[in-house]
N, C-alpha and C. Protein backbone atom coordinates (compact mmCIF):
# COMPACT_ATOMS: atom_id res chain seq x y z
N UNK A 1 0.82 -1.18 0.00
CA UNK A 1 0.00 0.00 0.00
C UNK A 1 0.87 1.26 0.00
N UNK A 2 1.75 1.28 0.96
CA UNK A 2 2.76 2.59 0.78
C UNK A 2 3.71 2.73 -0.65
N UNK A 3 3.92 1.55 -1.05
CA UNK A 3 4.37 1.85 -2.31
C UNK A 3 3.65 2.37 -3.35
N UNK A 4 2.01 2.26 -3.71
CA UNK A 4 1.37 2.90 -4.24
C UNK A 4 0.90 4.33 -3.83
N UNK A 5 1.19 4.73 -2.63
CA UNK A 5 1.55 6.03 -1.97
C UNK A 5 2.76 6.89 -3.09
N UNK A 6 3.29 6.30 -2.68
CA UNK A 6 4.42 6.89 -3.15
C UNK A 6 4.70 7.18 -4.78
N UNK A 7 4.21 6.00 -5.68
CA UNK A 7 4.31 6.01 -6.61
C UNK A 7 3.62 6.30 -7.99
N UNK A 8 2.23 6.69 -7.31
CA UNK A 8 1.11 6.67 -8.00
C UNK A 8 1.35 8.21 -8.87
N UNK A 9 0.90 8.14 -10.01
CA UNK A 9 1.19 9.37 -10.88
C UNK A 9 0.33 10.55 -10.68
N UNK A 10 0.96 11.26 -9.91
CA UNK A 10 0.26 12.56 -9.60
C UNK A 10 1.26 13.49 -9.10
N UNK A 11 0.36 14.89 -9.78
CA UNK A 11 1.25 16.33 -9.62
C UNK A 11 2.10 16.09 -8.13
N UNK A 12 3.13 16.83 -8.65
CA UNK A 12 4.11 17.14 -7.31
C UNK A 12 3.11 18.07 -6.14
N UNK A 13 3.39 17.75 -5.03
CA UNK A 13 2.48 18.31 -4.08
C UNK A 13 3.63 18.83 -2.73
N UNK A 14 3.65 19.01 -1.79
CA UNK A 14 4.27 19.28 -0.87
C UNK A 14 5.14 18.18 -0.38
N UNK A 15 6.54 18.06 -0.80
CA UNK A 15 7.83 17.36 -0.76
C UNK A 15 7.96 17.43 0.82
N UNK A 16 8.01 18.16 1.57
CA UNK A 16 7.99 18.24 2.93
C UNK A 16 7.76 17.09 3.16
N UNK A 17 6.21 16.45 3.40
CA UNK A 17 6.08 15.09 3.83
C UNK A 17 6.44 13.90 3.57
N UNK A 18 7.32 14.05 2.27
CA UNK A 18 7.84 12.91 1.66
C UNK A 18 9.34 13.02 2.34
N UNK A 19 9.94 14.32 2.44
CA UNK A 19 11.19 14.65 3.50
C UNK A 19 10.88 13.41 4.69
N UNK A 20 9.58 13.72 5.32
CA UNK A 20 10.01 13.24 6.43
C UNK A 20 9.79 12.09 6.96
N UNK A 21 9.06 11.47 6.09
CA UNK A 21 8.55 9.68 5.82
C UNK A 21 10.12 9.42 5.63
N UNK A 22 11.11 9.60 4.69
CA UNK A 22 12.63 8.97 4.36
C UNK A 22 13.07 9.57 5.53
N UNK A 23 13.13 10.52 6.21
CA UNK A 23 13.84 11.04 7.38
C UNK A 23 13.52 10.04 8.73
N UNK A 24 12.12 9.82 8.65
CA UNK A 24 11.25 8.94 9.66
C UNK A 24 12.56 7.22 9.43
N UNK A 25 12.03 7.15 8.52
CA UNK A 25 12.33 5.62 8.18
C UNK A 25 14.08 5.50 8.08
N UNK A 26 14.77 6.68 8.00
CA UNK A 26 16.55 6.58 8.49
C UNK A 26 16.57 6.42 9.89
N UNK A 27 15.84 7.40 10.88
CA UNK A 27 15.98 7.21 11.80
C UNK A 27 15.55 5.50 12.53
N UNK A 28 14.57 5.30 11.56
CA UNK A 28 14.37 3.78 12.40
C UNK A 28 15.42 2.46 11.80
N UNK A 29 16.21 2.94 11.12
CA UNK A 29 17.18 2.45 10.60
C UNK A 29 18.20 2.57 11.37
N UNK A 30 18.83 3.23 11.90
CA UNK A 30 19.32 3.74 12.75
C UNK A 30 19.88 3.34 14.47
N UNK A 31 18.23 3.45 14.21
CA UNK A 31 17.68 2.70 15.92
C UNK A 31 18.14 1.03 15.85
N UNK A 32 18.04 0.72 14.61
CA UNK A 32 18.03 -0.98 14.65
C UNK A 32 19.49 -1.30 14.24
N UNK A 33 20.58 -0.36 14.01
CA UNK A 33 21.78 -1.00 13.91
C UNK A 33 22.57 -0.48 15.24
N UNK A 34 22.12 0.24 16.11
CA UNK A 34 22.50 0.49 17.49
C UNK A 34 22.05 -0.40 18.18
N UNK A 35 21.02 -0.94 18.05
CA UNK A 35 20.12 -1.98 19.02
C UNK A 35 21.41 -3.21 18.58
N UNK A 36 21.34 -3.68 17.35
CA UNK A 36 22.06 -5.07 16.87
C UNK A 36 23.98 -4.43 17.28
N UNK A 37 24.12 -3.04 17.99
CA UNK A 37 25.38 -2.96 18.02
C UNK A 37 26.04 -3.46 19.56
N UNK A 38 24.47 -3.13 20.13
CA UNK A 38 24.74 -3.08 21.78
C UNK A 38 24.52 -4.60 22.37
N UNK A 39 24.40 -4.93 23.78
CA UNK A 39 24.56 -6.70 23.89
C UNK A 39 23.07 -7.12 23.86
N UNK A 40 21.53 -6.54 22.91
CA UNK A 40 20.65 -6.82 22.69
C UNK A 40 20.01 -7.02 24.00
N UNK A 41 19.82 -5.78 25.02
CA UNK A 41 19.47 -6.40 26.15
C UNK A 41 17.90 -5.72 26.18
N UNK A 42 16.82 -5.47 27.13
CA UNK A 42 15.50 -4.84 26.41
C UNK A 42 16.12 -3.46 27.27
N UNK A 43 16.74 -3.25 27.85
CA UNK A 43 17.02 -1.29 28.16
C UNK A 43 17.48 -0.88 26.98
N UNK A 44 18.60 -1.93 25.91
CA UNK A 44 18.90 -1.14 24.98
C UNK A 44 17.68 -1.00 23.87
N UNK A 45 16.56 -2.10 24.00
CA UNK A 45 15.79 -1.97 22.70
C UNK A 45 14.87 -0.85 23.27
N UNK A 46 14.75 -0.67 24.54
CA UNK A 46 13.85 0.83 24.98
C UNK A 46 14.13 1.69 25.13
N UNK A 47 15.42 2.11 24.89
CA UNK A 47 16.17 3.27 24.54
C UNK A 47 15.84 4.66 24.18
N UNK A 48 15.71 5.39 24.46
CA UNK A 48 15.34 6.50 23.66
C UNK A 48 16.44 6.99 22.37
N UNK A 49 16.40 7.57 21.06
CA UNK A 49 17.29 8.07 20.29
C UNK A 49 17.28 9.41 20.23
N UNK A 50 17.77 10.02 20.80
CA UNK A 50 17.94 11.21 21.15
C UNK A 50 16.97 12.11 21.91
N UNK A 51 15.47 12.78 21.16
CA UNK A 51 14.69 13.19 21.93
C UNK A 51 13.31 12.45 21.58
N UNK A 52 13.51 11.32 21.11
CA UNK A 52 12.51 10.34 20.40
C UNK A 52 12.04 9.00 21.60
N UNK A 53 11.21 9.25 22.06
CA UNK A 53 10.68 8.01 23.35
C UNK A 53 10.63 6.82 22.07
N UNK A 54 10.79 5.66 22.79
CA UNK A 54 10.48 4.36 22.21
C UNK A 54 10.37 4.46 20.43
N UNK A 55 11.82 4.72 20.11
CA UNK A 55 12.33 4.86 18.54
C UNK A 55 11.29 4.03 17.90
N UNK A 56 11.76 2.64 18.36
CA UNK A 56 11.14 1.33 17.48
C UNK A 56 9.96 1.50 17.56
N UNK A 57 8.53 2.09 18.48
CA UNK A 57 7.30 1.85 17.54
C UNK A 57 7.14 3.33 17.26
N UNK A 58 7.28 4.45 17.62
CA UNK A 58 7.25 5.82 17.16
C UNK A 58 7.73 6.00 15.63
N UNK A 59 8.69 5.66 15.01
CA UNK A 59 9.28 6.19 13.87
C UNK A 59 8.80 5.10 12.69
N UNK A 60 8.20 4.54 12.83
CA UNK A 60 7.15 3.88 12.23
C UNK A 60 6.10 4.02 11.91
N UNK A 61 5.09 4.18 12.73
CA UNK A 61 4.11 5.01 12.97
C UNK A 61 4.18 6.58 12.57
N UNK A 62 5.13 7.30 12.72
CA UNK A 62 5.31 8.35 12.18
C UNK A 62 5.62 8.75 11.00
N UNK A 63 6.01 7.92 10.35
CA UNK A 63 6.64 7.58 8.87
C UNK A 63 5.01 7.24 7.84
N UNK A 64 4.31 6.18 8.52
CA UNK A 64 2.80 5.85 7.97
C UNK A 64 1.92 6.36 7.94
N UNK A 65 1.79 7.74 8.99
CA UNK A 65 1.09 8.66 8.90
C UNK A 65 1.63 10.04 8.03
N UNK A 66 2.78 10.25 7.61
CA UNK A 66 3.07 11.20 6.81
C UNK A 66 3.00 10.75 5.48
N UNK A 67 3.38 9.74 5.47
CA UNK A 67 3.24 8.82 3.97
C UNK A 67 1.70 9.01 3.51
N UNK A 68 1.01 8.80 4.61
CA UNK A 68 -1.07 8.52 4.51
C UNK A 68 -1.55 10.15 4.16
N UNK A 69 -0.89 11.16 4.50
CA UNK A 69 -0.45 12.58 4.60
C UNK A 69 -0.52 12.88 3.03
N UNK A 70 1.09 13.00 2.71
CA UNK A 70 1.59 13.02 1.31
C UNK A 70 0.62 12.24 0.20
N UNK A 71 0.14 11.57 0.34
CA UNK A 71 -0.63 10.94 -0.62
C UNK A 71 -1.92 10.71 -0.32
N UNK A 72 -2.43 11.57 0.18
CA UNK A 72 -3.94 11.83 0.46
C UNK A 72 -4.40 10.80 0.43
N UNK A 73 -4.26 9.65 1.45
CA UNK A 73 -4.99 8.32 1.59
C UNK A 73 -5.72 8.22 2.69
N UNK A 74 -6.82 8.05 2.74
CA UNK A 74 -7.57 8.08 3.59
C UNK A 74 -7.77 6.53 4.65
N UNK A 75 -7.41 5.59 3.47
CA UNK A 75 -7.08 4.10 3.77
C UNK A 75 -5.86 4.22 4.87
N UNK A 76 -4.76 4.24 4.09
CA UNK A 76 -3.54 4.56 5.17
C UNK A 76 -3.41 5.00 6.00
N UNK A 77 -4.06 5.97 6.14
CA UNK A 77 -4.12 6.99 7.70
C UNK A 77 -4.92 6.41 8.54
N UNK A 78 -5.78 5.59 8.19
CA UNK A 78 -7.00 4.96 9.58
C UNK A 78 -5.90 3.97 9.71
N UNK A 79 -5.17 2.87 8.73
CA UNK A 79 -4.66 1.22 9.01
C UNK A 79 -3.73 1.95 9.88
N UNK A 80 -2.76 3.07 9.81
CA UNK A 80 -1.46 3.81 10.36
C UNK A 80 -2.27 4.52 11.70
N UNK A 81 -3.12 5.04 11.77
CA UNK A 81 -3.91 5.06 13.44
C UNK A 81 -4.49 3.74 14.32
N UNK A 82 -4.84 2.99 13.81
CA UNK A 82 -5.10 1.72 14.29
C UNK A 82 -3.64 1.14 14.88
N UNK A 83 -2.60 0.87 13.88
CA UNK A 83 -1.40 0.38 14.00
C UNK A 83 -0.93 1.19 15.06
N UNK A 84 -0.64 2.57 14.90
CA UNK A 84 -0.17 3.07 15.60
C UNK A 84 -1.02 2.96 17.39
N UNK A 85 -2.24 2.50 17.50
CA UNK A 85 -2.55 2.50 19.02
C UNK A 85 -2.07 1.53 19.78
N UNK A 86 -2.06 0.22 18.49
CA UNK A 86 -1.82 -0.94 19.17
C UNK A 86 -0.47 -0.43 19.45
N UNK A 87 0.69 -0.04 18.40
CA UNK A 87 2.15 -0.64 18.46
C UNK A 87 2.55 0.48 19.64
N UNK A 88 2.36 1.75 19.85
CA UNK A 88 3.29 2.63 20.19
C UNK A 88 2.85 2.36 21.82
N UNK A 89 1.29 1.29 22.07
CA UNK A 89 0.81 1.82 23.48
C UNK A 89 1.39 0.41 24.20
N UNK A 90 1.45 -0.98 23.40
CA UNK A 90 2.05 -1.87 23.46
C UNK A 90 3.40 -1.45 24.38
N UNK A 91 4.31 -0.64 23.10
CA UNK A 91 5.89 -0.27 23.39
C UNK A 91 5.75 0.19 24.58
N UNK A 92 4.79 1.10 24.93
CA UNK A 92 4.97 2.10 25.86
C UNK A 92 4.83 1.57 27.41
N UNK A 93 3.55 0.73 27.66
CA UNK A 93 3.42 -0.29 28.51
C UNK A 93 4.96 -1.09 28.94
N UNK A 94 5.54 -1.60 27.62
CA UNK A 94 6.70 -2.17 28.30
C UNK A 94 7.87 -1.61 28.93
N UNK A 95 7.83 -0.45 28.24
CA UNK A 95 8.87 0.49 29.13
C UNK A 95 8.80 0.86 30.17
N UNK A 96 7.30 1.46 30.60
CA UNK A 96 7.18 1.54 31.89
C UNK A 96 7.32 0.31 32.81
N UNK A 97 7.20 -0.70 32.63
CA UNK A 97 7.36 -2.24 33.07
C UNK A 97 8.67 -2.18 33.58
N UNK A 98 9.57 -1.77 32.55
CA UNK A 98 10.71 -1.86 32.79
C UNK A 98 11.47 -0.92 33.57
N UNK A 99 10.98 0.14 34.37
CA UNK A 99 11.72 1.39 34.89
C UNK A 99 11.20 0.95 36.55
């Protein structure tokens, strides 16, 4: 579905949100070769990346809603709010677990 986001033939529109879907999705790139750098323990996978709470389900979620954004999908933005309640409240639960 995001690839037809992205690819579908239509006028150039505000690049901004497409900035920050690839900006979104480096950073969670990012997050996952620090995680695979450190001794894989769950403080390092709950980590914060800089001023970003719980990288791994935030920059995901944030990436699917700018993507749903940029390409005026109305589909994407409900599956990317849904996703996003389960994944980010999931993450969030475990962190606090863990403190």
């Amino acid at each position: 579905m995001s690839a037809c986001a992205l690819f579908e033939n239509k006028s150039p529109r505000s690049w901004l949100w497409l900035v920050v879907v690839f900006g979104c999705m480096g950073l969670y790139e990012r997050y996952w070769i620090r995680y695979f750098r450190s001794h894989h323990t769950l403080q390092d996978f709950y980590r914060d990346l800089g001023i970003i709470p719980i990288p791994g389900a935030v920059l995901p979620v944030a990436a699917g809603f700018s993507l749903a954004v940029y390409g005026r999908n109305p589909f994407l933005l409900g599956a990317t709010v849904i996703f996003g309640i389960g994944h980010v409240g999931i993450h969030w639960r475990h962190r606090q677990e863990r403190k």
